[in-house]
PDB file of N, CA and C in Angstrom:
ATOM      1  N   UNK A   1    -181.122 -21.134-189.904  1.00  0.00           N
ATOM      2  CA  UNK A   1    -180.154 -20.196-189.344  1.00  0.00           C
ATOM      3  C   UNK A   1    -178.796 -20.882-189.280  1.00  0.00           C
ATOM      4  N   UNK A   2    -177.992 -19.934-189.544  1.00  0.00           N
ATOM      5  CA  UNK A   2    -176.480 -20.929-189.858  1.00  0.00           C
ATOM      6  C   UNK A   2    -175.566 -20.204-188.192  1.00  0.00           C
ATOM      7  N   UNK A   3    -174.887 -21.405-187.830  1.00  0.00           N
ATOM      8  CA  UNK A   3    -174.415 -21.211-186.409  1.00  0.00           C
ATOM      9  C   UNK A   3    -172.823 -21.868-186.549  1.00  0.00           C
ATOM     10  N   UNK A   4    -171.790 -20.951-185.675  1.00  0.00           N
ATOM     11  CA  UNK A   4    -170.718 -20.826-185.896  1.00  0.00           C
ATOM     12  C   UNK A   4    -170.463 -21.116-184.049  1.00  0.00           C
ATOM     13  N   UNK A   5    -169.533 -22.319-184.173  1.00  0.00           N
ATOM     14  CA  UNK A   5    -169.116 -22.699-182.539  1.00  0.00           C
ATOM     15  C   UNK A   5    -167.801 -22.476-182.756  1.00  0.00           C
ATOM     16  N   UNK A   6    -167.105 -22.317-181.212  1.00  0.00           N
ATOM     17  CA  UNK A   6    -166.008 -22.739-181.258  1.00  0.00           C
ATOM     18  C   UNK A   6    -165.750 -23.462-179.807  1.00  0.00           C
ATOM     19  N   UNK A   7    -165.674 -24.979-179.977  1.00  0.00           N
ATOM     20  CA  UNK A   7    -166.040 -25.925-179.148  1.00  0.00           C
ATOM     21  C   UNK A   7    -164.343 -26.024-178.577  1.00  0.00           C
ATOM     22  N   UNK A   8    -164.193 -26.602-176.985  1.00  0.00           N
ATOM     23  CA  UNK A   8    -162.953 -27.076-176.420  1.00  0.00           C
ATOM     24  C   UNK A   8    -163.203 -28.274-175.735  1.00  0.00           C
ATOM     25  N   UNK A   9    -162.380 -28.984-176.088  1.00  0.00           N
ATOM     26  CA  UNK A   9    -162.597 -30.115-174.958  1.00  0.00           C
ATOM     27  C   UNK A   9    -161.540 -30.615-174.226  1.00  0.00           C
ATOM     28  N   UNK A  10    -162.006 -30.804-172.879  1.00  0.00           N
ATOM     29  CA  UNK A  10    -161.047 -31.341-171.648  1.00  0.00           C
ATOM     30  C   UNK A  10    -161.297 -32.592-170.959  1.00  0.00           C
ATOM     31  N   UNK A  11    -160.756 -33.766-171.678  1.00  0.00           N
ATOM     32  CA  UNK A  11    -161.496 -35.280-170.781  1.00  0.00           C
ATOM     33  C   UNK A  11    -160.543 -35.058-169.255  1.00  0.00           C
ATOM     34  N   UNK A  12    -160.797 -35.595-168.319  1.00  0.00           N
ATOM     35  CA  UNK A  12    -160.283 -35.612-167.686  1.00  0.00           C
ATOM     36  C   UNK A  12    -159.628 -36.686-167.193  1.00  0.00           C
ATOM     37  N   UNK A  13    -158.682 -37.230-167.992  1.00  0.00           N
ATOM     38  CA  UNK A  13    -157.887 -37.686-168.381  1.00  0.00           C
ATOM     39  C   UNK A  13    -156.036 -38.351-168.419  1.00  0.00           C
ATOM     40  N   UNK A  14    -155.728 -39.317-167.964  1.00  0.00           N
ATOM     41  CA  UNK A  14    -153.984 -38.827-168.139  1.00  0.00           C
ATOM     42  C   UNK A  14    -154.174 -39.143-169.644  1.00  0.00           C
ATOM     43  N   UNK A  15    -153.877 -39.860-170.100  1.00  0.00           N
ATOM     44  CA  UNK A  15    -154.160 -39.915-171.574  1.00  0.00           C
ATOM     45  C   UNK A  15    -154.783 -39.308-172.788  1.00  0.00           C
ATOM     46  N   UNK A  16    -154.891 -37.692-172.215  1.00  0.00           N
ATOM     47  CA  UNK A  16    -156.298 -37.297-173.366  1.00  0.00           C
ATOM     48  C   UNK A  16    -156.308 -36.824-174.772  1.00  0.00           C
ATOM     49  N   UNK A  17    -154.889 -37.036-175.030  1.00  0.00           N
ATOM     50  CA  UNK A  17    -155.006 -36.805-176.959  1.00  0.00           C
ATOM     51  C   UNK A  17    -156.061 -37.225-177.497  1.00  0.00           C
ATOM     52  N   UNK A  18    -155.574 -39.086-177.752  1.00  0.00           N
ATOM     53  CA  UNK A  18    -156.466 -39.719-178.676  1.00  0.00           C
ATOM     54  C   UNK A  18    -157.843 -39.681-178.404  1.00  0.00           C
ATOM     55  N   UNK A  19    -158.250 -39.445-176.908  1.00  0.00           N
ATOM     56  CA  UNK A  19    -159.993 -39.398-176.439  1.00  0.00           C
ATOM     57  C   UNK A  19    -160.149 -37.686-177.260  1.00  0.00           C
ATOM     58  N   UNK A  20    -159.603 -36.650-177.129  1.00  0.00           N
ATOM     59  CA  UNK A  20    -159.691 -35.412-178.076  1.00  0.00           C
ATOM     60  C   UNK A  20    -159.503 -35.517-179.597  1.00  0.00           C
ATOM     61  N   UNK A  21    -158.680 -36.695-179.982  1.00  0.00           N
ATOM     62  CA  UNK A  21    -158.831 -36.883-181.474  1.00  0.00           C
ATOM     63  C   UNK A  21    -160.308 -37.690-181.895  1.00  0.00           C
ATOM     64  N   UNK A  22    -160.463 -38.409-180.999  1.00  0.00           N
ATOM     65  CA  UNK A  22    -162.292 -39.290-181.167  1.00  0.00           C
ATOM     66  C   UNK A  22    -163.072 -38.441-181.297  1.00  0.00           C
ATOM     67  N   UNK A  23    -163.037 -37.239-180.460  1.00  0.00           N
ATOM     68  CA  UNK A  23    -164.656 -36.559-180.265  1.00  0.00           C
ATOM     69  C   UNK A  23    -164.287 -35.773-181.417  1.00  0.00           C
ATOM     70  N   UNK A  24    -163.076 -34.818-182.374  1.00  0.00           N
ATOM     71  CA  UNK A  24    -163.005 -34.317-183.399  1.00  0.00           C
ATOM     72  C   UNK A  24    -163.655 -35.418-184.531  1.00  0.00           C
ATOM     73  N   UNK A  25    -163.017 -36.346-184.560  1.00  0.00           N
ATOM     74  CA  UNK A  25    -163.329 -37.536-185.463  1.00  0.00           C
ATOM     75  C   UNK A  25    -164.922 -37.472-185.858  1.00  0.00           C
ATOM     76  N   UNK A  26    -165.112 -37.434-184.515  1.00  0.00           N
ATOM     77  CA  UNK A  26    -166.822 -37.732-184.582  1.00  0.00           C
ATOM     78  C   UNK A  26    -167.738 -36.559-185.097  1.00  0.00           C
ATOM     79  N   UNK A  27    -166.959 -35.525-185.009  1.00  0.00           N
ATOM     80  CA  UNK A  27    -167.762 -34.603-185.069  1.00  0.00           C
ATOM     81  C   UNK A  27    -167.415 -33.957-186.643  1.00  0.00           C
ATOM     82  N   UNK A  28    -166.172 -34.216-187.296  1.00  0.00           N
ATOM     83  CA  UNK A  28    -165.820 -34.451-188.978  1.00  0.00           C
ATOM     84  C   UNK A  28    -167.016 -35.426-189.267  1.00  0.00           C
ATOM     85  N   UNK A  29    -167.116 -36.761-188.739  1.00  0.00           N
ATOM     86  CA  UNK A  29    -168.115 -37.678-189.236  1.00  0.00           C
ATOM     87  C   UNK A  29    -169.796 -37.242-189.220  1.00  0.00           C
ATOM     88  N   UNK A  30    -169.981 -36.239-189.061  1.00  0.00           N
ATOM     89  CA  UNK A  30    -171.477 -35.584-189.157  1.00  0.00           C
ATOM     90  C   UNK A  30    -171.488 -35.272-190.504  1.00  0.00           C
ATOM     91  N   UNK A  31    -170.695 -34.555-191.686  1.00  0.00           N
ATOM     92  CA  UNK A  31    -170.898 -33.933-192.728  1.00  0.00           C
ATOM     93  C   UNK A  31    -170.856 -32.416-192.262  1.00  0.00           C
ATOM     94  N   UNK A  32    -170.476 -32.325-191.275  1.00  0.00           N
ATOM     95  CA  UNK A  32    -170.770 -30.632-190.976  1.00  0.00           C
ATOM     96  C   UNK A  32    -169.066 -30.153-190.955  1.00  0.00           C
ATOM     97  N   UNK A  33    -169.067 -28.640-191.346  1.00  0.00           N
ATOM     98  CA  UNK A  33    -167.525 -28.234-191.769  1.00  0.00           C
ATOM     99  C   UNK A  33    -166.952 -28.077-190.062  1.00  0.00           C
ATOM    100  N   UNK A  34    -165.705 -29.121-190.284  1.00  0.00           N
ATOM    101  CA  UNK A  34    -165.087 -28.517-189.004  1.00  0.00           C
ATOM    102  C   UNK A  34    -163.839 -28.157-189.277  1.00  0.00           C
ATOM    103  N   UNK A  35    -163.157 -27.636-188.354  1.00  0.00           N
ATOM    104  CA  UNK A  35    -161.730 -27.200-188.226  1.00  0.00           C
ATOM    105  C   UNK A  35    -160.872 -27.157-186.867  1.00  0.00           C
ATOM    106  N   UNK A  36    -160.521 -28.099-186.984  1.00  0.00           N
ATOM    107  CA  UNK A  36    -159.556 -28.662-185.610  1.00  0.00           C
ATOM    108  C   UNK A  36    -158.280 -27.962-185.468  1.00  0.00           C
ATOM    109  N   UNK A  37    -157.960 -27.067-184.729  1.00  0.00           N
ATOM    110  CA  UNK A  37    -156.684 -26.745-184.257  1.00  0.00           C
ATOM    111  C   UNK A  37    -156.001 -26.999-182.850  1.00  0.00           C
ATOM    112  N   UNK A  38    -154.939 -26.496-182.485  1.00  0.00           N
ATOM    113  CA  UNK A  38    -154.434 -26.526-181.724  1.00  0.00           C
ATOM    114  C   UNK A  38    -155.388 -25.890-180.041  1.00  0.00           C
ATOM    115  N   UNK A  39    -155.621 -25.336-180.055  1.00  0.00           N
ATOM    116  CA  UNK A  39    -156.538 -24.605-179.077  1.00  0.00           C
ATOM    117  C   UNK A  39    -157.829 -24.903-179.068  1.00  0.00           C
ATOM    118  N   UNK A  40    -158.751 -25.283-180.108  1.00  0.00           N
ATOM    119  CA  UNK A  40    -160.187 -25.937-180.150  1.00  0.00           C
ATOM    120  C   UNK A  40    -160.738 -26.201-181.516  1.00  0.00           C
ATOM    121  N   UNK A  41    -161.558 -26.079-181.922  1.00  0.00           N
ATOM    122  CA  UNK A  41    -162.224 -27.178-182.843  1.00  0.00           C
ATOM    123  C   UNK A  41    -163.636 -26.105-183.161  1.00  0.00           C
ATOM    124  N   UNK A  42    -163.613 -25.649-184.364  1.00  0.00           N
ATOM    125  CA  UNK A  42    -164.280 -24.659-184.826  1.00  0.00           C
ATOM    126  C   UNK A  42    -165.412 -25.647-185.974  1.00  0.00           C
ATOM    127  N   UNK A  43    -166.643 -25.547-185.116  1.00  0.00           N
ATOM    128  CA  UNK A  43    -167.932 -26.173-186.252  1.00  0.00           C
ATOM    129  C   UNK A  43    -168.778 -25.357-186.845  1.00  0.00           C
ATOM    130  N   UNK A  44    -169.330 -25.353-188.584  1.00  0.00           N
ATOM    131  CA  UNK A  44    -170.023 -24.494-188.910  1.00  0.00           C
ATOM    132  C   UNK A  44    -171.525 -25.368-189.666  1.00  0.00           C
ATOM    133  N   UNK A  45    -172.615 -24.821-189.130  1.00  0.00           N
ATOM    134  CA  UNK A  45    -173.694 -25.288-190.080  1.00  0.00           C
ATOM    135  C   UNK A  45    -174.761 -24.942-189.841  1.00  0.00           C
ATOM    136  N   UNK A  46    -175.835 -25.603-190.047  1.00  0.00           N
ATOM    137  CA  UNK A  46    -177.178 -25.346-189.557  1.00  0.00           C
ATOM    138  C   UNK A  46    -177.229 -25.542-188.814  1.00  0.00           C
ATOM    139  N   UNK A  47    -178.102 -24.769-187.542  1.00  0.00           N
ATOM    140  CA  UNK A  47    -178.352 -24.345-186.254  1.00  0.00           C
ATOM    141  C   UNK A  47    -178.702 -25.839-185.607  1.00  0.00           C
ATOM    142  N   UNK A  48    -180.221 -26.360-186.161  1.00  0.00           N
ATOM    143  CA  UNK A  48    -180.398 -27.974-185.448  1.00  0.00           C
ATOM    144  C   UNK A  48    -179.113 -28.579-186.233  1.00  0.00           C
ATOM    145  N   UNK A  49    -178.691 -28.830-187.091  1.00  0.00           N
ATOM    146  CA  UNK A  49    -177.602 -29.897-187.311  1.00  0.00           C
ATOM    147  C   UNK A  49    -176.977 -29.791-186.376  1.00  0.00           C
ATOM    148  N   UNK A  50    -176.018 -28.459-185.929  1.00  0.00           N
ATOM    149  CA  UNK A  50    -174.831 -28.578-185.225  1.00  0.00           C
ATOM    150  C   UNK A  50    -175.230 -28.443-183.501  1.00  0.00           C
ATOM    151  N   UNK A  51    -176.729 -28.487-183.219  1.00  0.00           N
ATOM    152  CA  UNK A  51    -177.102 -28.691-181.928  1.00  0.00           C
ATOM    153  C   UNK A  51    -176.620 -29.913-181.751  1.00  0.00           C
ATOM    154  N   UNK A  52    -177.351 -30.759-182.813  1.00  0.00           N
ATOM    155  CA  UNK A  52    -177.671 -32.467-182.929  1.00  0.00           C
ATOM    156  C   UNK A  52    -176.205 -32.861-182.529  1.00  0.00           C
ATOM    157  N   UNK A  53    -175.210 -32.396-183.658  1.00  0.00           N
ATOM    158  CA  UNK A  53    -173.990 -33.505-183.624  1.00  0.00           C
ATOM    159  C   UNK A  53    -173.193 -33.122-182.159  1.00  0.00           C
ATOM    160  N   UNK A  54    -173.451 -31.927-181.785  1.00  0.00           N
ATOM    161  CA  UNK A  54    -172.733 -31.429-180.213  1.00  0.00           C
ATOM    162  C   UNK A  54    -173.540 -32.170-179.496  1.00  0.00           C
ATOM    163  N   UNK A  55    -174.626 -32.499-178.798  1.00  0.00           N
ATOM    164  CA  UNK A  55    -175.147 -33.175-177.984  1.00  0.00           C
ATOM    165  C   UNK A  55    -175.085 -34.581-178.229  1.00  0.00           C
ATOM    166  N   UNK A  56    -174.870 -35.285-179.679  1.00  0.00           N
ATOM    167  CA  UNK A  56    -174.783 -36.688-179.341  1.00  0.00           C
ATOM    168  C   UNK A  56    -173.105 -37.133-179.458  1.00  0.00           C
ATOM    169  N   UNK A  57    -171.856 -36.088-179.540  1.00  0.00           N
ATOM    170  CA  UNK A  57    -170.412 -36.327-179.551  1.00  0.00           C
ATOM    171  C   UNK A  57    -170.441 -35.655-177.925  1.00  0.00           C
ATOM    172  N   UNK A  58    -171.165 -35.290-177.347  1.00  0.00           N
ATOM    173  CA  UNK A  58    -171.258 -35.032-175.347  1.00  0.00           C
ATOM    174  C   UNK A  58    -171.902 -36.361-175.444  1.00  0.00           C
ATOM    175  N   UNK A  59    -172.582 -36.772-175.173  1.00  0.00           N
ATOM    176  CA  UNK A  59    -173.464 -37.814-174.674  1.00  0.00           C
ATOM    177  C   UNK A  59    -172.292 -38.772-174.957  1.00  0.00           C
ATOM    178  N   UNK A  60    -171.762 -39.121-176.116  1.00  0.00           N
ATOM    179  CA  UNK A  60    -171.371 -40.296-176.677  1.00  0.00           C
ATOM    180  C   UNK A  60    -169.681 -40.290-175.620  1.00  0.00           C
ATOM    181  N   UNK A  61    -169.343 -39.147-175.304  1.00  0.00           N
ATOM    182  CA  UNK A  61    -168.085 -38.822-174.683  1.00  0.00           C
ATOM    183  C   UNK A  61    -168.262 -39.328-173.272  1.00  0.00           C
ATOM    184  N   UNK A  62    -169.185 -38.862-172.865  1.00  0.00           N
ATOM    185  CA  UNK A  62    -169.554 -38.897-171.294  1.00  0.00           C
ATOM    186  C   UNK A  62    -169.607 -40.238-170.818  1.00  0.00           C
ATOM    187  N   UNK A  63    -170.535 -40.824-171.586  1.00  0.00           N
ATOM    188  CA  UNK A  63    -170.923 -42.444-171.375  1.00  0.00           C
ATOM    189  C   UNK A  63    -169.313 -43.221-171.693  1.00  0.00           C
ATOM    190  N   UNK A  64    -168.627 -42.708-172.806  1.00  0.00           N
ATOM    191  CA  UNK A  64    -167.513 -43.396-173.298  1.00  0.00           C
ATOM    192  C   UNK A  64    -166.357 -43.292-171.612  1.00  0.00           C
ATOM    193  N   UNK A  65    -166.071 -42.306-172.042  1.00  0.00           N
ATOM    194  CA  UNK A  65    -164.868 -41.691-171.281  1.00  0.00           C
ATOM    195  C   UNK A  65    -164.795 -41.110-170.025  1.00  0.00           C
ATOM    196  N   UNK A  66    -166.337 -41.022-169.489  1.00  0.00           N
ATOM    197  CA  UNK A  66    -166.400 -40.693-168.149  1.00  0.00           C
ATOM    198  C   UNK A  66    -166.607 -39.123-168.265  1.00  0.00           C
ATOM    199  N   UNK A  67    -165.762 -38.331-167.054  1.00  0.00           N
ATOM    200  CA  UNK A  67    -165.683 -37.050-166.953  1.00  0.00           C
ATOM    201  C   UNK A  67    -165.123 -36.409-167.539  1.00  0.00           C
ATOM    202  N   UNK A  68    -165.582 -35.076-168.024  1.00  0.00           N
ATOM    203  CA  UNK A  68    -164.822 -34.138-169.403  1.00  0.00           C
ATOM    204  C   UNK A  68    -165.673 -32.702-169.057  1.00  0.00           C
ATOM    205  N   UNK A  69    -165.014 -31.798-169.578  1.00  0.00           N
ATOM    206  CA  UNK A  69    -165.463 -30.522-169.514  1.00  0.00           C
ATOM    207  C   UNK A  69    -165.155 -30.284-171.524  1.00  0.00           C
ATOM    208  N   UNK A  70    -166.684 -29.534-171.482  1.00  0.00           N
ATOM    209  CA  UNK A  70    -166.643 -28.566-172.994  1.00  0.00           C
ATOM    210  C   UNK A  70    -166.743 -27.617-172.312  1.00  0.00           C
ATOM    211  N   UNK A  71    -166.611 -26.440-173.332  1.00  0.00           N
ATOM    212  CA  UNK A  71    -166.629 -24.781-173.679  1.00  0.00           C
ATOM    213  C   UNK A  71    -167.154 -24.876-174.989  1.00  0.00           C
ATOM    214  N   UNK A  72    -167.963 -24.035-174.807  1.00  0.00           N
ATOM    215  CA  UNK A  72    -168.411 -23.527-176.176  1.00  0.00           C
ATOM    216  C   UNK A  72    -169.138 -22.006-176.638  1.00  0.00           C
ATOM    217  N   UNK A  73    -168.257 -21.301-177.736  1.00  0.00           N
ATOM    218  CA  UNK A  73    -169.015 -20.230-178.093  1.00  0.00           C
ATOM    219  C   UNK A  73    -169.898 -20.447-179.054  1.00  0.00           C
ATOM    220  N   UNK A  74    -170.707 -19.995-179.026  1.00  0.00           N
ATOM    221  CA  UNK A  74    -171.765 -20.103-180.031  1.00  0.00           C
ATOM    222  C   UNK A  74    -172.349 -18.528-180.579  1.00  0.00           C
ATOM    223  N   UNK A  75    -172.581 -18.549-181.987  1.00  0.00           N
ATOM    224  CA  UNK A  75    -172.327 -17.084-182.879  1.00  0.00           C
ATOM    225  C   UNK A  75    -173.376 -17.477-183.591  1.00  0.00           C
ATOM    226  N   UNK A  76    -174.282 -16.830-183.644  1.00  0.00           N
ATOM    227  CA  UNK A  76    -175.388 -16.967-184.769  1.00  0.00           C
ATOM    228  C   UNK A  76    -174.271 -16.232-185.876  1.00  0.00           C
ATOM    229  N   UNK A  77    -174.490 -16.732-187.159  1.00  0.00           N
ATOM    230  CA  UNK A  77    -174.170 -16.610-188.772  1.00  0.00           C
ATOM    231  C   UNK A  77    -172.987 -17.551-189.060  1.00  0.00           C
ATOM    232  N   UNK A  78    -172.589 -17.105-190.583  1.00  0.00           N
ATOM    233  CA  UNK A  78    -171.473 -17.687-190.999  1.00  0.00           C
ATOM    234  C   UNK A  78    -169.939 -16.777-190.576  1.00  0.00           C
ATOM    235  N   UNK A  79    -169.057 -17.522-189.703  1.00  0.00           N
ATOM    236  CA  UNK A  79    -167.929 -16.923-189.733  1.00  0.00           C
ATOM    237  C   UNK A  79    -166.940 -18.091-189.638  1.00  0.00           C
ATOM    238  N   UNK A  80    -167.029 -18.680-191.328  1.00  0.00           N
ATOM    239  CA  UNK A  80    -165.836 -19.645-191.187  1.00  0.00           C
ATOM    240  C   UNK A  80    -164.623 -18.742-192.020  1.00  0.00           C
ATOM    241  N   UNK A  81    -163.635 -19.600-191.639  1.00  0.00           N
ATOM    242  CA  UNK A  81    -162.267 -18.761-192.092  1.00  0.00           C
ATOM    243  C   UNK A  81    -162.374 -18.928-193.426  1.00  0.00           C
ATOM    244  N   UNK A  82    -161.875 -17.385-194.155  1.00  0.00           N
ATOM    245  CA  UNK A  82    -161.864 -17.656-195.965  1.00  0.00           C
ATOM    246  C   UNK A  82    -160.479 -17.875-196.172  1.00  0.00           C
TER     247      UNK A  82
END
């Protein structure tokens, strides 16, 4: 099943660009299609893939950086931008 997020993240933070450019980073570094904008960070793929890489770029955030808030929609199918 192919699954369409659209993930936000909020470290809580004074500094939180570059900790928001890491967890994008990390989550380009899966092989799974992302798309980073201004407002959030849109992932598309297979359903366990993009469980997998969201729970270990949280885990990996949390332990890293402390406290952070995600959002996330989650859309069963394909709705990446053509």
């Amino acid at each position: 099943m192919y699954l369409s997020v659209q993930l936000s993240y909020y470290p809580l933070a004074d500094d939180f660009k570059p900790v928001v450019k890491e967890v994008v980073k990390r989550l380009e570094a899966t092989g799974l299609e992302v798309h980073p904008n201004r407002m959030s960070t849109q992932v598309f793929g297979e359903f366990d893939e993009v469980m997998a890489a969201l729970s270990d770029v949280m885990k990996w955030s949390f332990e890293t950086h402390g406290k952070a808030v995600f959002t996330a929609n989650f859309l069963e199918g394909d709705r990446r931008p053509r």
